[in-house]
Protein backbone atom coordinates (compact mmCIF):
# COMPACT_ATOMS: atom_id res chain seq x y z
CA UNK A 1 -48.64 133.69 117.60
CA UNK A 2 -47.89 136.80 115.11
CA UNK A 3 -50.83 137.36 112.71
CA UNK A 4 -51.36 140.40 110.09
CA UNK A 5 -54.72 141.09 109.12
CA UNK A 6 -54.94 143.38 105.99
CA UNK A 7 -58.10 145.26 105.84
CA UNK A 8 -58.78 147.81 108.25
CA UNK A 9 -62.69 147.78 107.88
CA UNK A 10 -65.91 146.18 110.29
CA UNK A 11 -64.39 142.66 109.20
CA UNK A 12 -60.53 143.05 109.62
CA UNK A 13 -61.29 145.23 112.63
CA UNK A 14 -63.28 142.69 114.39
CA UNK A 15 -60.97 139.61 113.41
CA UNK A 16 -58.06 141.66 115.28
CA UNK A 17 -59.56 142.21 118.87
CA UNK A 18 -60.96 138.56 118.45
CA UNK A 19 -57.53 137.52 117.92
CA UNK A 20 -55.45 140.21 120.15
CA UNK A 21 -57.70 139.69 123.14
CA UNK A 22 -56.99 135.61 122.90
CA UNK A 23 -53.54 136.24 123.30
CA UNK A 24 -52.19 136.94 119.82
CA UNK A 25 -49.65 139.56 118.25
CA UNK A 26 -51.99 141.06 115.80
CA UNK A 27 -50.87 143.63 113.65
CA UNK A 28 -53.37 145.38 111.20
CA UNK A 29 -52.33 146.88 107.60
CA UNK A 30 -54.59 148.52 105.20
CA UNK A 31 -54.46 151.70 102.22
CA UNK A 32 -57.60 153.17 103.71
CA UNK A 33 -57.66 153.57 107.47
CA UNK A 34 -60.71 152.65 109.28
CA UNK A 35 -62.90 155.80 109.00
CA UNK A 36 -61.90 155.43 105.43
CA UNK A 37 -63.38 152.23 104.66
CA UNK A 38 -66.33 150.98 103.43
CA UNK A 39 -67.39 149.91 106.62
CA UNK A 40 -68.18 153.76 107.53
CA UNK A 41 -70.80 154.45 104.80
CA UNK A 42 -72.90 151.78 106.26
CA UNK A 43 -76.20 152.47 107.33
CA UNK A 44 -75.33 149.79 110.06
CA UNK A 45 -78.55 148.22 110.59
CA UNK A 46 -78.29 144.39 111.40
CA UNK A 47 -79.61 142.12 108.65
CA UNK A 48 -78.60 139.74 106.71
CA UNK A 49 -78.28 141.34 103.31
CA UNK A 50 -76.75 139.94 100.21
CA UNK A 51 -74.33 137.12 101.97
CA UNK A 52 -74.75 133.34 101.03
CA UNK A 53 -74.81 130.41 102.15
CA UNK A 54 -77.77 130.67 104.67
CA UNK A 55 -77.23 128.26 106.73
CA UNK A 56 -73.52 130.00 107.50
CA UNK A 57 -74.76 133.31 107.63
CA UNK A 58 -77.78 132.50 109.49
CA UNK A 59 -74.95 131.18 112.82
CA UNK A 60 -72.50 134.26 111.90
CA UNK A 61 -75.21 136.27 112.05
CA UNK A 62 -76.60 134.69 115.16
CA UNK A 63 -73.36 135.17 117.01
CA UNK A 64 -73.24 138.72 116.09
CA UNK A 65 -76.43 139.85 117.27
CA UNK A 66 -75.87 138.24 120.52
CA UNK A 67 -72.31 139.90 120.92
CA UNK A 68 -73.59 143.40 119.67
CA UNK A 69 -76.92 143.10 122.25
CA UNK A 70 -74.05 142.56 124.90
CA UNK A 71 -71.83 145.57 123.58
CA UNK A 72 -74.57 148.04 123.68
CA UNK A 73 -75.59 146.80 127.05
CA UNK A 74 -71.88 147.20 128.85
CA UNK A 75 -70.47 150.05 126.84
CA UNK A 76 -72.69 152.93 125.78
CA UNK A 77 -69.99 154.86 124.18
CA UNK A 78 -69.54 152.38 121.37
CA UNK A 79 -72.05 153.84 119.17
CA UNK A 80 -74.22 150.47 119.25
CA UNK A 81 -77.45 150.66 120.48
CA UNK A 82 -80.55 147.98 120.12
CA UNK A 83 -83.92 149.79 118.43
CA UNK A 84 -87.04 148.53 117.22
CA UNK A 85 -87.53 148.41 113.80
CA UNK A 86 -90.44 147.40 110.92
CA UNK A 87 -89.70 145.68 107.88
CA UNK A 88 -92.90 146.10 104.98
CA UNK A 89 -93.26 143.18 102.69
CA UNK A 90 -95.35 143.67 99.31
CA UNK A 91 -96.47 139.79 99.60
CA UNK A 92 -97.53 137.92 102.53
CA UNK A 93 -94.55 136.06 103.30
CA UNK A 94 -93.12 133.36 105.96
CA UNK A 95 -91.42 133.86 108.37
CA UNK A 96 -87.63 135.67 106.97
CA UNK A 97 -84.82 132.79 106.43
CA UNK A 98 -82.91 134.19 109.30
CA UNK A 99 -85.92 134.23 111.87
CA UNK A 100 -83.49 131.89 114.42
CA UNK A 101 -81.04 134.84 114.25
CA UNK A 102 -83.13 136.99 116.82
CA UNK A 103 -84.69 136.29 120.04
CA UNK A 104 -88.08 137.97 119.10
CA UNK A 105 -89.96 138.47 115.79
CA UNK A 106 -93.09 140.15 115.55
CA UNK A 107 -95.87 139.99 113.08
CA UNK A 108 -97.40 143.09 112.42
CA UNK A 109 -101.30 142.77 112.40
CA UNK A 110 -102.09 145.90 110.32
CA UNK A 111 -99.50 146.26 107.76
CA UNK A 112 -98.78 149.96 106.53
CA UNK A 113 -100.96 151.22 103.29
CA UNK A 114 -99.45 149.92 100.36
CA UNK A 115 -97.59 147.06 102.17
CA UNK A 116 -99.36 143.30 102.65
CA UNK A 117 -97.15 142.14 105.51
CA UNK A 118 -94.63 142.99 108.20
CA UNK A 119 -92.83 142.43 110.92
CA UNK A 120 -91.32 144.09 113.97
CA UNK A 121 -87.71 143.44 115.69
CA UNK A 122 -84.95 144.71 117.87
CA UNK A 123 -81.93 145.05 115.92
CA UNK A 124 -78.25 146.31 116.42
CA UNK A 125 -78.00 149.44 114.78
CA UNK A 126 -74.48 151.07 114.47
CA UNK A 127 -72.95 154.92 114.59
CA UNK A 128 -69.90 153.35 112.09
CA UNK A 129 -67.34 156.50 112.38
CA UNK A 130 -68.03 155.90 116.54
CA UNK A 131 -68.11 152.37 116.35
CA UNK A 132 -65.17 151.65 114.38
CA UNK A 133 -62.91 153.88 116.52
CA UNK A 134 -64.04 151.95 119.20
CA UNK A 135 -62.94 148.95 117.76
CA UNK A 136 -59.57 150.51 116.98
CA UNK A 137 -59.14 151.65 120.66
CA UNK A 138 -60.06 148.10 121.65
CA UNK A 139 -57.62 146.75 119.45
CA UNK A 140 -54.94 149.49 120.82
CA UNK A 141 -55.64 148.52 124.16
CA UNK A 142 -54.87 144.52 123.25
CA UNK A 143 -51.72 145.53 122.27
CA UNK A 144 -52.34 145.20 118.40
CA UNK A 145 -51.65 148.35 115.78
CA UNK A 146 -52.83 149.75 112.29
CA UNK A 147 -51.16 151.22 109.76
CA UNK A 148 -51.61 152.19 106.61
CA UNK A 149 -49.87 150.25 104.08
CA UNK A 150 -50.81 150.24 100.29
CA UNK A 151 -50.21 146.18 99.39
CA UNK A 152 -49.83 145.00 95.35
CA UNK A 153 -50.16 141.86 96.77
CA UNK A 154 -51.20 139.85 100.25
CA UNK A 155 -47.94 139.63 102.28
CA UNK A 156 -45.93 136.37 102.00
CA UNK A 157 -42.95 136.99 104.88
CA UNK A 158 -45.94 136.42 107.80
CA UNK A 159 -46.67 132.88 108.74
CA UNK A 160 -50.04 133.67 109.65
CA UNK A 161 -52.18 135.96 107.76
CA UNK A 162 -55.85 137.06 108.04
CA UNK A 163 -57.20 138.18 104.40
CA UNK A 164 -60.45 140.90 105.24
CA UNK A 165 -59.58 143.03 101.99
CA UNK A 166 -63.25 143.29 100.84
CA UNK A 167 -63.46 144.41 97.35
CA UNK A 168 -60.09 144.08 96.77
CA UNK A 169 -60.18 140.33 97.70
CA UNK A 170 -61.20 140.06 94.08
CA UNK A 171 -57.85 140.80 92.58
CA UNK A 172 -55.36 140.26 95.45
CA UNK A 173 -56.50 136.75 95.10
CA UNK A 174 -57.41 136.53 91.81
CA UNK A 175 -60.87 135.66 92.71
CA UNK A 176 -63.22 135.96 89.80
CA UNK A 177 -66.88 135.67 92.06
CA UNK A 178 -65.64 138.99 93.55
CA UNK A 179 -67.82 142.11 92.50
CA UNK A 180 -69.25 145.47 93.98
CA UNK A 181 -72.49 146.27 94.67
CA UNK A 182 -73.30 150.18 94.64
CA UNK A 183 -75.01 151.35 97.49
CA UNK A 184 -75.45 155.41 97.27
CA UNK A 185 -76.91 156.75 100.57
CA UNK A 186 -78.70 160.22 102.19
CA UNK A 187 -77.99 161.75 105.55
CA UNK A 188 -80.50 163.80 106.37
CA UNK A 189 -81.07 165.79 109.70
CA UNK A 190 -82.22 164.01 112.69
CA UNK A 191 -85.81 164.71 112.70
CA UNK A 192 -86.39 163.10 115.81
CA UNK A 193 -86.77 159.53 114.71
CA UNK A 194 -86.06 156.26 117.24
CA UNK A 195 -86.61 153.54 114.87
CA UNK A 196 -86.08 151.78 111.84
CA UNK A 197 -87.83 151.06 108.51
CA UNK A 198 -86.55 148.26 105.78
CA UNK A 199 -88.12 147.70 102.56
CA UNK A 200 -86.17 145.03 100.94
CA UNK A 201 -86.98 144.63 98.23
CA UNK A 202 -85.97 148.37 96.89
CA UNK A 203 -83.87 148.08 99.07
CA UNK A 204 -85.22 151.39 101.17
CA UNK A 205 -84.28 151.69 104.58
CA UNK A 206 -84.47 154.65 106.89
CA UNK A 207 -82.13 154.32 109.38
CA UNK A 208 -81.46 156.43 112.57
CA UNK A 209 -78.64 157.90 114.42
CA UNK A 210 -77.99 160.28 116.98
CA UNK A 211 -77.53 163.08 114.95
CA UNK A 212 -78.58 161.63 111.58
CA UNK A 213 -80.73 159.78 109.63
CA UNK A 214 -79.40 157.39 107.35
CA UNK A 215 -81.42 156.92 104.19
CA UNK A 216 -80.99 154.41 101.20
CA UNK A 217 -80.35 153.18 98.76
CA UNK A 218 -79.12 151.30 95.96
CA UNK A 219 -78.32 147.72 94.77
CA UNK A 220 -76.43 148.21 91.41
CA UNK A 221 -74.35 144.94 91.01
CA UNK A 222 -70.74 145.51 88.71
CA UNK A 223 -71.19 149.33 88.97
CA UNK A 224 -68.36 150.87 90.53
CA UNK A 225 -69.05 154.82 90.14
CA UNK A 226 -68.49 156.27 93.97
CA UNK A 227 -69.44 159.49 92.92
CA UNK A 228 -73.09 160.18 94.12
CA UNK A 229 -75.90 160.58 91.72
CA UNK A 230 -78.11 163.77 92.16
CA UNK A 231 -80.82 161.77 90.65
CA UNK A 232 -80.92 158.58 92.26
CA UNK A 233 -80.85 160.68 95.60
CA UNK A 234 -84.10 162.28 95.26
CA UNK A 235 -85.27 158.77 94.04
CA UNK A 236 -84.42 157.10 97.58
CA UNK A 237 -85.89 160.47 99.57
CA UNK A 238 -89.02 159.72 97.41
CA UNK A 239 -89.21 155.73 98.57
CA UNK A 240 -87.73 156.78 101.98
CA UNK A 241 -91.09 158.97 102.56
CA UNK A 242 -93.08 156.42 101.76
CA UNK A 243 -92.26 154.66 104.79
CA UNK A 244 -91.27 157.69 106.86
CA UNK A 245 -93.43 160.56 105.56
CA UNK A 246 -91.37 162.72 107.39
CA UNK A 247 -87.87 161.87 104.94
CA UNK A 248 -89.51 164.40 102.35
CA UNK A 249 -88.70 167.50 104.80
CA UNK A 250 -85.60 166.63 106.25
CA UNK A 251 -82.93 168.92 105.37
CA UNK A 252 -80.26 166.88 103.22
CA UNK A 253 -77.05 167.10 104.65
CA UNK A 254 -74.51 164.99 102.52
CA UNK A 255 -74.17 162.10 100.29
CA UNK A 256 -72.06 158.54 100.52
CA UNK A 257 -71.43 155.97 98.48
CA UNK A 258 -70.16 152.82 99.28
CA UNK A 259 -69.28 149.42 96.96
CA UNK A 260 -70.37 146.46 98.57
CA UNK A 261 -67.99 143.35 98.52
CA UNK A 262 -70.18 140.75 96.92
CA UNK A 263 -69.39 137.12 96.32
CA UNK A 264 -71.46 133.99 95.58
CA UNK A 265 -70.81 132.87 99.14
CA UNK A 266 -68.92 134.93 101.63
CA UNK A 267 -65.32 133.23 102.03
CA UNK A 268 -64.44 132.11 105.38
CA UNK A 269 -61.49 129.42 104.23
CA UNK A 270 -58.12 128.93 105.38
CA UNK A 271 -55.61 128.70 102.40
CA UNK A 272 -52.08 126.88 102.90
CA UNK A 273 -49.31 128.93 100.64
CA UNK A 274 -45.69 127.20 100.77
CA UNK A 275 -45.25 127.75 105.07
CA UNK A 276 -47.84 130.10 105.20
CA UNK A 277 -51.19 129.86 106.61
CA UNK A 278 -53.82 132.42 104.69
CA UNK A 279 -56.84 132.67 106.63
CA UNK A 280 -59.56 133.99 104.56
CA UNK A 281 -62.40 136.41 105.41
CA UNK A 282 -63.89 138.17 102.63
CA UNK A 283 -67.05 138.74 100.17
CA UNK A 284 -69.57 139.41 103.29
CA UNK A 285 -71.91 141.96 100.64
CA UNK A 286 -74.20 144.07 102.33
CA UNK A 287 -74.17 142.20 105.60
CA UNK A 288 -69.99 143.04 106.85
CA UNK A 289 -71.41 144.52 110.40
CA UNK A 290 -74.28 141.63 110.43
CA UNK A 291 -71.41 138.66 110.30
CA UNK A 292 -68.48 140.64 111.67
CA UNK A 293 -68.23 138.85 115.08
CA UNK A 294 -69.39 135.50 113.99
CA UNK A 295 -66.75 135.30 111.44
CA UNK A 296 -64.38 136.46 113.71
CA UNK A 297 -64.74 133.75 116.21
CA UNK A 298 -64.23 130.93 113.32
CA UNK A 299 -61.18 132.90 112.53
CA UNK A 300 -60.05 132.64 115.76
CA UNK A 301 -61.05 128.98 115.88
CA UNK A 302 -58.64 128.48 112.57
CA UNK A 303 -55.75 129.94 114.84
């Protein structure tokens, strides 16, 4: 079967080398290529973040974990790798909603000053620009392409066609729950850090790569400024250091913004049009890398 997925990001990516590798024609069209997207901004750290319903996201996020573990353990130049990480809570709290997500959950017994619980995990944590050229090159190599193609409207000659827009799911569908979520983030210089640190509720997050470290960030629901704010960036260092003292030394090296594609519930629907069979994938918020692969397969189950 021919499909065109439009959206080149984590989701549309994903959908395509599910699809291509099962035997499909899968062609890929998109304005912004993939190290253009969205997707690349990412701090990349799996968790489910801003994506409804739970019960859903709890299995695509389940899937994705287990596919990711398997991706960092067979091919080390995809830019995933599995690190321990600590999430502080304020409150004491149960067990997170997505516990049956991960093999192994941790309480911590001495919570860090400030904080009145935590908990430690391994988690999937990205290198995006790496990771989605990966993905590309997997795609490639199943015989599928990308190009970039700037659409006023989702295609209607294609019998088959996967909708991962993101944001612009909102108007190319005329879907009014649609809405960005500002996320501004700091890369700092590696300072030799090998794990992660998630604060939630801010949401703060100190995230590591090779060369980098990722820190955030922002939750601004409607606002759709991209331009970085000098002032909300030495807000996040400041919450960053709490958790990671050493944040407040690290010599700044840029700053990213990225608009999250937000929905009520993320939209994993097919959609019949006339002859033609509109698979939707869309409105995943802050959690696009967490779902990617689950949603993927139940894409590839609609097919």
């Amino acid at each position: 079967m021919r499909i065109l997925v439009v959206g080149a990001g984590v989701i549309g990516l994903t959908c395509a080398v599910r699809l291509a590798e099962a035997g499909h024609r899968v062609d890929v069209v998109a304005r912004e290529l993939p190290l253009e997207t969205t997707s690349v901004v990412a701090a990349a750290l799996w968790y489910p973040y801003r994506a409804q319903p739970r019960e859903r996201v709890a299995a695509w996020a389940r899937a994705t974990y287990a596919e990711l573990a398997a991706i960092a353990q067979e091919d080390p130049v995809s830019g995933v790798r599995m690190l321990s990480g600590t999430e502080v809570l304020a409150e004491r709290s149960p067990d997170p909603w997505w516990r049956s997500a991960v093999p192994e959950l941790t309480r911590v017994a001495a919570p860090p000053a400030g904080y009145r619980d935590a908990w430690r995990l391994v988690a999937p944590v990205l290198e995006m620009p790496v990771y989605l050229a990966w993905l590309q090159e997997r795609l490639v190599a199943a015989g599928g392409t990308v190009t970039r193609m700037a659409l006023a409207a989702l295609p209607d000659h294609a019998q088959v066609v996967v909708n991962a827009t993101g944001l612009a799911g909102g108007p190319l569908t005329r879907d009014p729950e649609v809405e960005p979520v500002r996320g501004q983030v700091v890369y700092v210089e590696q300072f030799g850090l090998d794990e992660w640190w998630l604060d939630a509720a801010g949401p703060t997050y100190v995230v590591p790569r090779k060369e980098v470290v990722v820190v955030g960030g922002t939750d601004e629901v409607g606002n759709w400024d991209t331009a970085p704010d000098p002032g909300q960036a030495e807000e996040i260092v400041a919450r960053a250091a709490r958790l990671v003292p050493a944040v407040a030394d690290a010599k700044v090296l840029r700053h990213r913004v990225g608009l999250r594609p937000a929905r009520t519930s993320v939209r994993v629907a097919e959609e019949q049009r006339g002859t033609q069979r509109l698979l939707h994938c869309y409105g995943h918020g802050g959690a696009g890398v967490t779902l990617s692969w689950g949603c993927a397969d139940e894409i590839l189950k609609m097919c």
